[in-house]
Protein backbone atom coordinates (compact mmCIF):
# COMPACT_ATOMS: atom_id res chain seq x y z
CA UNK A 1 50.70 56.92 89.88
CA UNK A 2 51.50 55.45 86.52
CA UNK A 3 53.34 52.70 87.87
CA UNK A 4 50.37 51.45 90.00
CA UNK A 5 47.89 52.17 87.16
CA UNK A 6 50.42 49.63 85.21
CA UNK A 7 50.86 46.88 88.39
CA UNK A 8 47.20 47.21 88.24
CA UNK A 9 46.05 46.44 85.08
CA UNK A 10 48.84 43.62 84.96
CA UNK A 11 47.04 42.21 88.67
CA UNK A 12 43.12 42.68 87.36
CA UNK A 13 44.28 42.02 83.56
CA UNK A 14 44.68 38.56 84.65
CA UNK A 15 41.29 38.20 86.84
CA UNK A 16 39.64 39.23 83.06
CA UNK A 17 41.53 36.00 81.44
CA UNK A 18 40.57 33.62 84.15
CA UNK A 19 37.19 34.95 83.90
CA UNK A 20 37.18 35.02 80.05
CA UNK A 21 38.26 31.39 80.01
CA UNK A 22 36.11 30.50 82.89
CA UNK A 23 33.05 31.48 80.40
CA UNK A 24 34.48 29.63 77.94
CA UNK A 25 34.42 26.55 79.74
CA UNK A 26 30.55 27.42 80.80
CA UNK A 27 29.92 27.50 76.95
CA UNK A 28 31.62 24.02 76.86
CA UNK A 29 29.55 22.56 79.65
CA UNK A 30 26.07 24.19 77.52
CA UNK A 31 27.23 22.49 74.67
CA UNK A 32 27.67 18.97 76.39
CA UNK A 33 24.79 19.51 78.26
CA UNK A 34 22.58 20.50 75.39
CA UNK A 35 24.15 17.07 73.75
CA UNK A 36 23.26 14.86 77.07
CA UNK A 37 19.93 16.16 76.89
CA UNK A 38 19.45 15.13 73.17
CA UNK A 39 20.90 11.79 73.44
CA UNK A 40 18.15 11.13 75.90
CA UNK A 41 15.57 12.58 74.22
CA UNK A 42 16.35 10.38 70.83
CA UNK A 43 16.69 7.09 72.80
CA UNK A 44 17.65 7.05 76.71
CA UNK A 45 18.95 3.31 76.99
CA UNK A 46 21.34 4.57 73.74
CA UNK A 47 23.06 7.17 76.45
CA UNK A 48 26.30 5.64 77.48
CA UNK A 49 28.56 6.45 80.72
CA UNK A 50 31.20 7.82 78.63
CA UNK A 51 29.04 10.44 77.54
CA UNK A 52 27.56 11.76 80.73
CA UNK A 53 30.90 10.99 82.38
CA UNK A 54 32.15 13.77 80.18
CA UNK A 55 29.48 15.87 81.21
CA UNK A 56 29.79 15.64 84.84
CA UNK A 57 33.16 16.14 84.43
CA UNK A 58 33.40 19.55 82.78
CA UNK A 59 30.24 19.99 85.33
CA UNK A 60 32.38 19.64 88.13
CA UNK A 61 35.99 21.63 86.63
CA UNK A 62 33.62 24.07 85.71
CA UNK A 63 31.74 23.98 89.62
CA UNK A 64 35.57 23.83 91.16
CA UNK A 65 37.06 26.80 88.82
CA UNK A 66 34.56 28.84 90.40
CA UNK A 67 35.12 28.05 94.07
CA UNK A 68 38.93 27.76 94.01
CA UNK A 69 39.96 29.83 91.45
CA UNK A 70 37.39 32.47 89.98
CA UNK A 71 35.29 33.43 93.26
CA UNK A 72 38.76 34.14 95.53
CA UNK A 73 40.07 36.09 92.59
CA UNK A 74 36.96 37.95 92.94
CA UNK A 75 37.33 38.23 96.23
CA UNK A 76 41.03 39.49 96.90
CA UNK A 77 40.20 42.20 93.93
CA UNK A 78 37.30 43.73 96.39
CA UNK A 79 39.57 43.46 99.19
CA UNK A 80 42.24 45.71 97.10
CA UNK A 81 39.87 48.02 96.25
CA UNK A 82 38.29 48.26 99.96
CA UNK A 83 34.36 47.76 98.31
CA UNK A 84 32.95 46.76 101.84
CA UNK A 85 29.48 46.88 100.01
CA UNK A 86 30.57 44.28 97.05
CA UNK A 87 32.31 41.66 99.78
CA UNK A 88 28.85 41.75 101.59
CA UNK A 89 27.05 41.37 98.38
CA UNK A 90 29.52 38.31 97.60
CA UNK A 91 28.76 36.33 100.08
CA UNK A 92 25.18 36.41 99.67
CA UNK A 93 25.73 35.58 96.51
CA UNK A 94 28.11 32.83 97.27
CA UNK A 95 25.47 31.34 99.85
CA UNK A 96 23.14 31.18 97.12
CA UNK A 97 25.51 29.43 95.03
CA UNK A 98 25.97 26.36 97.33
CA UNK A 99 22.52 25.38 96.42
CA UNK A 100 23.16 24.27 92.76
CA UNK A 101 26.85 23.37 94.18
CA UNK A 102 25.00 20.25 96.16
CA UNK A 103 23.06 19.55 93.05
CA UNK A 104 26.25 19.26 91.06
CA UNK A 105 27.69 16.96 93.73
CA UNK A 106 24.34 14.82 93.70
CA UNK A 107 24.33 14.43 90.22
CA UNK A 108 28.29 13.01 90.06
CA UNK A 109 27.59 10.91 92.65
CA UNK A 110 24.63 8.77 91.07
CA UNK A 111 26.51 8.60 88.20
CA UNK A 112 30.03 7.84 89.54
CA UNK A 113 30.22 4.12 88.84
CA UNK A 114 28.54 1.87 85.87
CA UNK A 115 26.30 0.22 88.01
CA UNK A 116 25.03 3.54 89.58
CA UNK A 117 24.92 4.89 85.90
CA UNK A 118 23.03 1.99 84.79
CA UNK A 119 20.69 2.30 88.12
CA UNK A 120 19.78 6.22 87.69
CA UNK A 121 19.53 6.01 84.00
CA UNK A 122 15.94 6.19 83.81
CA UNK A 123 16.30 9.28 85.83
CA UNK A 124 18.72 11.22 83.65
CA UNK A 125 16.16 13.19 81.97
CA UNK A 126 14.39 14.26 84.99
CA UNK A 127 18.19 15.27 86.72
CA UNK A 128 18.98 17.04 83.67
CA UNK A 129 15.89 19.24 84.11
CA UNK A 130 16.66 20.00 87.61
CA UNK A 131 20.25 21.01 86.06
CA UNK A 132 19.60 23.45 83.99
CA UNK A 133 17.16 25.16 86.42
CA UNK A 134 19.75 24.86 89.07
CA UNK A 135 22.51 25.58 86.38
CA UNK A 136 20.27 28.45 84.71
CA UNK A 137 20.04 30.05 88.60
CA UNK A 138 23.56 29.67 89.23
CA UNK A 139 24.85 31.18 86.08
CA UNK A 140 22.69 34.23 86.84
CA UNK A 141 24.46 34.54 90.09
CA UNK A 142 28.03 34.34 88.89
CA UNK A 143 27.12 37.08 86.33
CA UNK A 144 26.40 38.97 89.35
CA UNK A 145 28.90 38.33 91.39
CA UNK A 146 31.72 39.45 87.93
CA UNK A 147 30.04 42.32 87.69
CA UNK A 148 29.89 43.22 91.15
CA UNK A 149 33.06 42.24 92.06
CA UNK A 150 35.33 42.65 88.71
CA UNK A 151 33.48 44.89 86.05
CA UNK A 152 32.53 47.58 89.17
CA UNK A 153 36.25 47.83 89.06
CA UNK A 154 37.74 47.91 85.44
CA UNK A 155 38.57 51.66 84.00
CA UNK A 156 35.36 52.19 81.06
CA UNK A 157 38.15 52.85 78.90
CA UNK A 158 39.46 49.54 79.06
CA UNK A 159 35.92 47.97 79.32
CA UNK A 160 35.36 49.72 76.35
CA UNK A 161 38.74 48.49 74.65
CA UNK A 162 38.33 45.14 74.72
């Protein structure tokens, strides 16, 4: 019994550091995002491609952590812990998800070249709007889906250990 208790923790241990640095790189996409959305409040024709290049791209690592790495993590821990109930509640969830998933994708693609960027520019603000509502939704959703699928599962003591 000990032993599995150890293999485990070691096994779900490691679903809490993806996650953990999975947040961390949502924090990292606020923070550009909150930049982006400055920059074009102060002067829109001053925002350059570099800077929402770097946005979209930690929008979409951040958009592709969560559907290759985080959500089948999530996934194969519900499975080991036969919770019929949170697999069904998962993909709900993960239908839900798609929605702001095609936003993402949207947004890269008008920006994807210079002469796109340069074309949608005077729609950045109103694309940044429908972001964070779609981002805002989607963040909700993940929450749900960690605590359904990984927190339903971690000992309290450990919850309460760390």
């Amino acid at each position: 019994m000990l032993e599995q208790c150890k293999t485990a923790r070691e096994r779900w241990g490691g679903v809490h550091q993806l996650i953990d640095r999975w947040l961390d790189e949502r924090r990292e996409l606020l923070v550009s995002f909150i930049e982006l959305k400055e920059a074009c409040d102060s002067e829109l024709e001053a925002v350059s491609k570099p800077q929402i290049d770097r946005f979209s791209e930690l929008l979409m690592d951040y958009i592709s952590a969560g559907h290759f790495e985080i959500y089948p993590q999530l996934r194969e821990e519900a499975n080991a812990f036969e919770d019929h109930q949170a697999l069904e509640i998962a993909s709900q969830l993960l239908e839900r998800l798609e929605l702001s998933t095609e936003l993402v994708l949207a947004f890269d693609s008008d920006y994807s070249t210079p002469v796109r960027c340069q074309h949608f520019l005077p729609r950045l603000p109103a694309w940044l709007d429908r972001l964070a509502k779609g981002l805002t939704e989607r963040f909700a959703l993940e929450d749900q889906l960690i605590a359904r699928l990984h927190a339903a599962h971690t000992p309290k003591a450990e919850v309460q250990a760390e």
